[in-house]
Protein backbone atom coordinates (compact mmCIF):
# COMPACT_ATOMS: atom_id res chain seq x y z
CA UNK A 1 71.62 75.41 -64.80
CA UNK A 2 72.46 73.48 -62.03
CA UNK A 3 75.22 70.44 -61.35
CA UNK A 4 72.56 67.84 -61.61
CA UNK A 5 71.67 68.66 -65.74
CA UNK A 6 75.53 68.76 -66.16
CA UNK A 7 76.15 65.05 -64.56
CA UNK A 8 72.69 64.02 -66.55
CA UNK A 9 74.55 65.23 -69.90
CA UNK A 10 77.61 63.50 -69.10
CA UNK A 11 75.74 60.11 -68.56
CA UNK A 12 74.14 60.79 -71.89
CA UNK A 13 76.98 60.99 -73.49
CA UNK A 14 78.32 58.06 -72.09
CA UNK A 15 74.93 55.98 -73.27
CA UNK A 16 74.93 57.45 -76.71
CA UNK A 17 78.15 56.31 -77.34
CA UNK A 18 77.56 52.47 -75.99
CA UNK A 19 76.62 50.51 -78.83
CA UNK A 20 76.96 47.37 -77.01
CA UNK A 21 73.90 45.21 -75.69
CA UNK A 22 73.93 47.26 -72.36
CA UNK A 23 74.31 45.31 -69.44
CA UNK A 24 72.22 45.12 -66.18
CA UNK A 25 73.17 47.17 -63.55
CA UNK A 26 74.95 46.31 -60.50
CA UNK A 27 73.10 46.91 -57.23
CA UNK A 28 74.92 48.15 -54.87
CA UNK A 29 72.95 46.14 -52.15
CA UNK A 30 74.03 43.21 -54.30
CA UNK A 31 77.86 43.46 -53.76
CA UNK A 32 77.74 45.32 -50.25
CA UNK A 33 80.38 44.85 -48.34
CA UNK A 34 80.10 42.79 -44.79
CA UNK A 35 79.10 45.00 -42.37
CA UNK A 36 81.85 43.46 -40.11
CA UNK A 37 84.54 44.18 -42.38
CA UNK A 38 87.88 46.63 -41.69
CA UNK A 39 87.91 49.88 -43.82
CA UNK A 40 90.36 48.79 -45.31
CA UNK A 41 88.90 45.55 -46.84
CA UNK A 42 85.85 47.17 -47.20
CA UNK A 43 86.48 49.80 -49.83
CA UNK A 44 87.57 47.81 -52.88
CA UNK A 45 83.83 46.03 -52.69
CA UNK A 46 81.86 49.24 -51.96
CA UNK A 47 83.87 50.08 -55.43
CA UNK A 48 82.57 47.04 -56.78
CA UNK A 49 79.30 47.99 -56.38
CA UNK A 50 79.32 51.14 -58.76
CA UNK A 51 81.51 50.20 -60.85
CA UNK A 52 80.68 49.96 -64.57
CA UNK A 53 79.92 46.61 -66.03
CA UNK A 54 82.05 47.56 -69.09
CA UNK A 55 84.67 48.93 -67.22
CA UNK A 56 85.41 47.01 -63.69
CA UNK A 57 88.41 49.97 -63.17
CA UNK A 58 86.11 53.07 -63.05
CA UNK A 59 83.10 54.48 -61.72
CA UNK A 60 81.40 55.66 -64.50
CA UNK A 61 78.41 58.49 -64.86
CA UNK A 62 75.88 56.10 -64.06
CA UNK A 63 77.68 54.48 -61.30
CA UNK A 64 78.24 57.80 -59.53
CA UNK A 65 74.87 59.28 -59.57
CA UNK A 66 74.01 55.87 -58.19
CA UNK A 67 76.77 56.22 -55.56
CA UNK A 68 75.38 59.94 -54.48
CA UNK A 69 71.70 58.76 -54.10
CA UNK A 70 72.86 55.74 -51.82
CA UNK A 71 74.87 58.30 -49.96
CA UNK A 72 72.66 60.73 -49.59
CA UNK A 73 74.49 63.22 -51.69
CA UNK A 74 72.64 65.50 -53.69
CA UNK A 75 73.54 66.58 -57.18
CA UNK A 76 71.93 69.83 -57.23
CA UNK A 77 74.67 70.96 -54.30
CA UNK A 78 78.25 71.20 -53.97
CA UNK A 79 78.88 67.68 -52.45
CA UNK A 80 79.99 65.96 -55.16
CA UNK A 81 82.56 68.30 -56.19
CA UNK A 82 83.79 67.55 -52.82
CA UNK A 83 83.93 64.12 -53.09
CA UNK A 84 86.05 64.44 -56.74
CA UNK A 85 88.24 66.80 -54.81
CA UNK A 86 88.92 64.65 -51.99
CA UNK A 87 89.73 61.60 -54.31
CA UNK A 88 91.67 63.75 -56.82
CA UNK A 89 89.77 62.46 -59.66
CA UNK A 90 90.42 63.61 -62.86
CA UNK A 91 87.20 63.70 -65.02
CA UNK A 92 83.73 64.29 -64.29
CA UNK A 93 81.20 62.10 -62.81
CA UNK A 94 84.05 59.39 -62.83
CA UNK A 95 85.99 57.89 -60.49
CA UNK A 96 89.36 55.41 -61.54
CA UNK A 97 89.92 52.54 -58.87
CA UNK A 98 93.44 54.20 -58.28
CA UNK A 99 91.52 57.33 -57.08
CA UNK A 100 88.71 55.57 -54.96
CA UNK A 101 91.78 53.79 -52.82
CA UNK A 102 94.04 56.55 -52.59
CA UNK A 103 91.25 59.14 -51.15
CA UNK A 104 89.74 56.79 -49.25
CA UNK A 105 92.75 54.79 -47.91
CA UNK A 106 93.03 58.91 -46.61
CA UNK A 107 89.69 59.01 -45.43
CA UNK A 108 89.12 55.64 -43.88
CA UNK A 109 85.33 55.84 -44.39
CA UNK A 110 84.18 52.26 -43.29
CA UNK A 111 81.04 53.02 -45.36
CA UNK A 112 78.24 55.06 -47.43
CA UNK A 113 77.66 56.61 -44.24
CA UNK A 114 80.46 57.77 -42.82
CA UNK A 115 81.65 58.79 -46.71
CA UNK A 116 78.32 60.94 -46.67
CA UNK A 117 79.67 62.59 -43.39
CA UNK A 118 83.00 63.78 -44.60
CA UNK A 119 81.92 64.98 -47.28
CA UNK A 120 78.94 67.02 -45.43
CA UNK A 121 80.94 68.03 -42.72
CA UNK A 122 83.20 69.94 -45.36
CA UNK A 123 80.93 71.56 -46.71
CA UNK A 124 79.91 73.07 -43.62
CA UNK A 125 83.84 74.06 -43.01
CA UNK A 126 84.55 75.19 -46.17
CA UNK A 127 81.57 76.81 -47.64
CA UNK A 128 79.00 77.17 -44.96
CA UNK A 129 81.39 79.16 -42.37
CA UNK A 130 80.53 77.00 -39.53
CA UNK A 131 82.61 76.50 -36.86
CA UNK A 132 84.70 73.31 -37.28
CA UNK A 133 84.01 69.91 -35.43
CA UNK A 134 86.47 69.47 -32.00
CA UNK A 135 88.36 66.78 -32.20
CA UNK A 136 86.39 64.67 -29.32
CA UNK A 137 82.85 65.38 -31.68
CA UNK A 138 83.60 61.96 -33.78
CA UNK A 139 80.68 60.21 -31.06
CA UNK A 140 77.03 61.36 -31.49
CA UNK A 141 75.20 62.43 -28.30
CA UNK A 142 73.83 58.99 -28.21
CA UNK A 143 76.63 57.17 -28.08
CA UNK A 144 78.31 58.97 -25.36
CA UNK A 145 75.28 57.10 -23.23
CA UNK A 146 76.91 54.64 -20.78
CA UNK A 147 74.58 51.87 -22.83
CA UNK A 148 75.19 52.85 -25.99
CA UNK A 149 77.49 51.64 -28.67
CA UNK A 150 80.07 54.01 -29.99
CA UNK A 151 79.34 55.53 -33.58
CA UNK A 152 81.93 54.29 -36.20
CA UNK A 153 83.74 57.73 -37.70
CA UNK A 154 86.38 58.31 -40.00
CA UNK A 155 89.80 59.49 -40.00
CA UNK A 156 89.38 63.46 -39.86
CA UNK A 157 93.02 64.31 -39.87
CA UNK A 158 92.57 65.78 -43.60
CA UNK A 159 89.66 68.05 -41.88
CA UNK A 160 91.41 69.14 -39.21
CA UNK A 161 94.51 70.58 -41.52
CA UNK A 162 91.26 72.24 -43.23
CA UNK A 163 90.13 73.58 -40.35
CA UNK A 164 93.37 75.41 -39.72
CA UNK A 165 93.08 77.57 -42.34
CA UNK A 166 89.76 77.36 -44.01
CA UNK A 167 90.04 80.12 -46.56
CA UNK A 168 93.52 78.29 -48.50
CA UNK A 169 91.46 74.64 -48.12
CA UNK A 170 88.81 76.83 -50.28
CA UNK A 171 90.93 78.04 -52.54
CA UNK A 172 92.35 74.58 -52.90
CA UNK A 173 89.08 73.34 -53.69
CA UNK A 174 87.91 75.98 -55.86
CA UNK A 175 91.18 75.97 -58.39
CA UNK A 176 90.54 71.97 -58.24
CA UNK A 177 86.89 72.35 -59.61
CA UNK A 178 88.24 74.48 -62.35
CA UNK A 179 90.76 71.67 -63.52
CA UNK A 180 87.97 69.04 -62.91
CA UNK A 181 85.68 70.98 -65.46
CA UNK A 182 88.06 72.26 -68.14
CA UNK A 183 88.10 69.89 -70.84
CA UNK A 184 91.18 68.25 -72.14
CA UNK A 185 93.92 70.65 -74.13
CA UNK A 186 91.28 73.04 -73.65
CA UNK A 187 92.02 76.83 -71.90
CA UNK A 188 88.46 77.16 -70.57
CA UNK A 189 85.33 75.91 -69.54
CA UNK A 190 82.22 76.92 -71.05
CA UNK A 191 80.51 79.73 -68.95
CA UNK A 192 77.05 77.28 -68.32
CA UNK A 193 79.22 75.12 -66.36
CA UNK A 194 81.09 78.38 -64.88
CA UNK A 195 78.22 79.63 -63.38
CA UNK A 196 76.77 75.87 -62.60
CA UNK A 197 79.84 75.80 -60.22
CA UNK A 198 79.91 79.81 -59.19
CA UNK A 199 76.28 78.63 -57.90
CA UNK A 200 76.73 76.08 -55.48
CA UNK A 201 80.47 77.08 -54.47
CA UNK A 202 80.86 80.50 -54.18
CA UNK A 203 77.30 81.83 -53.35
CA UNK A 204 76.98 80.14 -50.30
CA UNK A 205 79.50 81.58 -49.27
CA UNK A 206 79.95 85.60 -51.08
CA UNK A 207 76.55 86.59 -51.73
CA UNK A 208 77.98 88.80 -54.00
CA UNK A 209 78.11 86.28 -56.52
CA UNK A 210 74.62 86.14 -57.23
CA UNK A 211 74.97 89.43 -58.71
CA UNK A 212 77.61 88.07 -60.92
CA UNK A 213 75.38 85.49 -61.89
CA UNK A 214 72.78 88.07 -62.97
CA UNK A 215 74.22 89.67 -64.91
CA UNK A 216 76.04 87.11 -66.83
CA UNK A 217 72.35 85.82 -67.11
CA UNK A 218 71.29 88.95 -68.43
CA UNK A 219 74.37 90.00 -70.77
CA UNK A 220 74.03 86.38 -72.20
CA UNK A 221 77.52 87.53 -74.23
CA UNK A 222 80.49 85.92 -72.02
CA UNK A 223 80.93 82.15 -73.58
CA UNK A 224 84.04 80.83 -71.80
CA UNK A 225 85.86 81.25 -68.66
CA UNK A 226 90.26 80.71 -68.54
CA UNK A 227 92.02 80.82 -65.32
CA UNK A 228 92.40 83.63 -64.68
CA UNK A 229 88.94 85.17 -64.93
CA UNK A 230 88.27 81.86 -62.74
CA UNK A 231 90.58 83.00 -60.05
CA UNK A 232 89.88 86.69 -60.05
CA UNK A 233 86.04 86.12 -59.62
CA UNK A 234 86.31 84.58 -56.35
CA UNK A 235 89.23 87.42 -55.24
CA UNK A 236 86.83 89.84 -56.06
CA UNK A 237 83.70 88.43 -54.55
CA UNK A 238 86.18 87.72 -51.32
CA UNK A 239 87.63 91.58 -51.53
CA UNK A 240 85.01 93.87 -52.60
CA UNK A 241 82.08 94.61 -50.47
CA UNK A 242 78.52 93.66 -51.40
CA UNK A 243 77.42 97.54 -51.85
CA UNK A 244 80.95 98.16 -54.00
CA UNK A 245 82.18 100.47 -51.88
CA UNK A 246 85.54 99.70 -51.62
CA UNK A 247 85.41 98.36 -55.13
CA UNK A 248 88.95 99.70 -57.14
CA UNK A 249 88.82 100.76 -61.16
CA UNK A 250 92.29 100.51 -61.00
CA UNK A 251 92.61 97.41 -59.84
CA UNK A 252 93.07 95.81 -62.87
CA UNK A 253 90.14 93.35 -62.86
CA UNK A 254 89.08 91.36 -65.75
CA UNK A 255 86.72 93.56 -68.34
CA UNK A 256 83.74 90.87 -67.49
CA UNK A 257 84.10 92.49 -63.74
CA UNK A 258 84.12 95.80 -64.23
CA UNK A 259 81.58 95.58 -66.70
CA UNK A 260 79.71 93.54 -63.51
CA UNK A 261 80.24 96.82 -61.67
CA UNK A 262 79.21 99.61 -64.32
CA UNK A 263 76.08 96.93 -64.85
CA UNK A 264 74.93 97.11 -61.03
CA UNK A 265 75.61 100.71 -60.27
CA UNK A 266 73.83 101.76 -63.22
CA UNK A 267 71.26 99.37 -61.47
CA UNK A 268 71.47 101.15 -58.10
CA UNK A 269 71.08 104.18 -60.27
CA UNK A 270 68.21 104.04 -61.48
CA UNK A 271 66.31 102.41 -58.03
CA UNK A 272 66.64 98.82 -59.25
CA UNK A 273 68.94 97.78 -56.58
CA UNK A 274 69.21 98.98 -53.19
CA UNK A 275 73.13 99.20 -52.63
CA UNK A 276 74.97 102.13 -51.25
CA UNK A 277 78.08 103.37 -54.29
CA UNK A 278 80.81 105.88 -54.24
C-alpha cells in the first residue's frame, strides 16, 4: 500500500462527512499570486489558493493533493512527508495557516517552484545519500551565463544545518512521521500505514527493509506499531548488515525483529535467499 491510497482515504473521509452543498473548487491559477511579488507577500495567497472553501484556515485533503500535483510532488514518494515535516504540521494531508507561514516564513520559497525544490533537494540529502548542494549551487548552469537572468532560490540555511549531520536530520524526520501518523490518544499506528511509510523512507535508504516488509507481508499477524518498535526498526536496519552477520540475539530487539531474522535465515536455509549467516 502506498502513501497515495492513504491520502485518497483521508480525502474520503473528509467528503463522506460533508453534508453540505459542496462548493466549487478553488483554482489555484485563479488566486495565484503576482509573479512580481516578495516571498513574503506571496505566501499567504499561494495559501489561498488551496485552501478549503469551508475552511479558509486550513489546507484540507483535497487542497493538498491539489497543492502536490501543481508542485510536482508525487504522492506515491516520500515528498510530502517532507513537506509536513518542514511545516510541522500536525495531521495528515492538512496544513493550518499558522503552519504554512511559520515553515515557509523559514523557507522563503517565492513559489510552487522553488517549494518543489526544497523539498526535492532533501530528499536527495536525507534519503538518497547524495552529496549535499555547496552553498554557491543556488544558480542553475544557465544562469551563471553572462546574459542570463539569475534563478530565484530559497533560503537553504535549514538544509545546510541538515547537511551537517545528515543521519540526526533523518532521525528527526523519521520520529516526526511517526507522530504525524499516530492517531490522536492513540499508542500506535496501524501496521498498513507502518509499512506505507517504512516503504518510501527507509528503503531507499537500508535495503534491508524490504526484507522487513516481506515478511510482515507474509506473516500478515503484526497489526500495530508503538514507538518503540518504530524506533528500533530503523536502528536495526541502520546497525545490522544486509546478510545478518553481525546481527546480535542478545541485543534485546523487539520479538517482531527477531522473528524477521529466524524468518530469513530459515529462508537462506533452505536456498530461498542468497545471504551469507553465522
Amino acid at each position: 500500500m502506498g502513501l497515495s491510497f492513504i491520502f485518497c482515504c483521508i480525502s474520503n473521509k473528509r467528503v463522506a462527512s460533508d453534508h453540505a452543498e459542496p462548493a466549487t473548487p478553488k483554482a489555484a491559477h485563479a488566486h495565484a499570486p503576482d509573479a512580481g511579488a516578495s516571498s513574503a507577500a506571496r505566501t499567504p495567497a499561494l495559501f489561498d489558493a488551496y485552501a478549503d472553501p469551508d475552511d479558509p484556515a486550513v489546507i484540507g485533503p483535497e487542497g493538498f493533493e491539489r497543492l502536490c500535483g501543481d508542485a510536482g510532488v508525487s504522492l506515491e514518494g516520500a515528498l510530502p512527508l517532507i513537506l509536513a515535516w518542514q511545516l510541522n504540521a500536525k495531521e495528515m494531508a492538512k496544513i493550518s495557516r499558522d503552519e504554512w507561514d511559520a515553515g515557509l516564513s523559514d523557507l522563503q520559497t517565492p513559489d510552487l517552484q522553488m517549494l518543489s525544490l526544497a523539498l526535492h533537494e532533501l530528499e536527495d540529502l536525507l534519503l538518497m545519500n547524495k552529496p549535499p548542494v555547496k552553498p554557491s549551487d543556488g544558480t542553475s548552469a544557465a544562469s551563471k551565463k553572462k546574459s542570463a537572468v539569475p534563478v530565484a532560490s530559497y533560503n537553504r540555511t535549514k538544509y545546510f544545518k541538515y547537511a551537517t549531520s545528515v543521519d540526526k536530520a533523518f532521525l528527526e524526520l523519521y520520529m516526526f512521521c511517526f507522530a504525524l501518523a499516530k492517531p490522536p490518544q492513540a499508542r500506535n499506528i496501524d501496521m498498513e500505514t507502518a509499512c506505507a511509510f517504512w516503504t518510501v523512507l527507509v528503503v531507499p535508504k537500508y535495503p534491508l527493509m524490504s526484507d522487513i516488509l516481506e515478511f510482515i507481508s507474509e506473516k500478515g499477524t503484526y497489526k500495530g506499531v508503538n514507538k518503540d518498535l518504530w524506533s528500533m526498526t530503523l536502528e536495526f536496519c541502520m546497525t545490522v548488515n544486509a546478510d545478518l552477520s553481525n546481527y546480535d540475539a542478545d541485543g534485546a530487539w523487539p520479538s517482531m525483529l527477531d522473528d524477521f531474522v529466524a524468518w530469513k535465515k530459515s529462508k537462506a536455509a533452505s536456498g530461498d535467499a542468497p545471504v551469507t549467516v553465522d
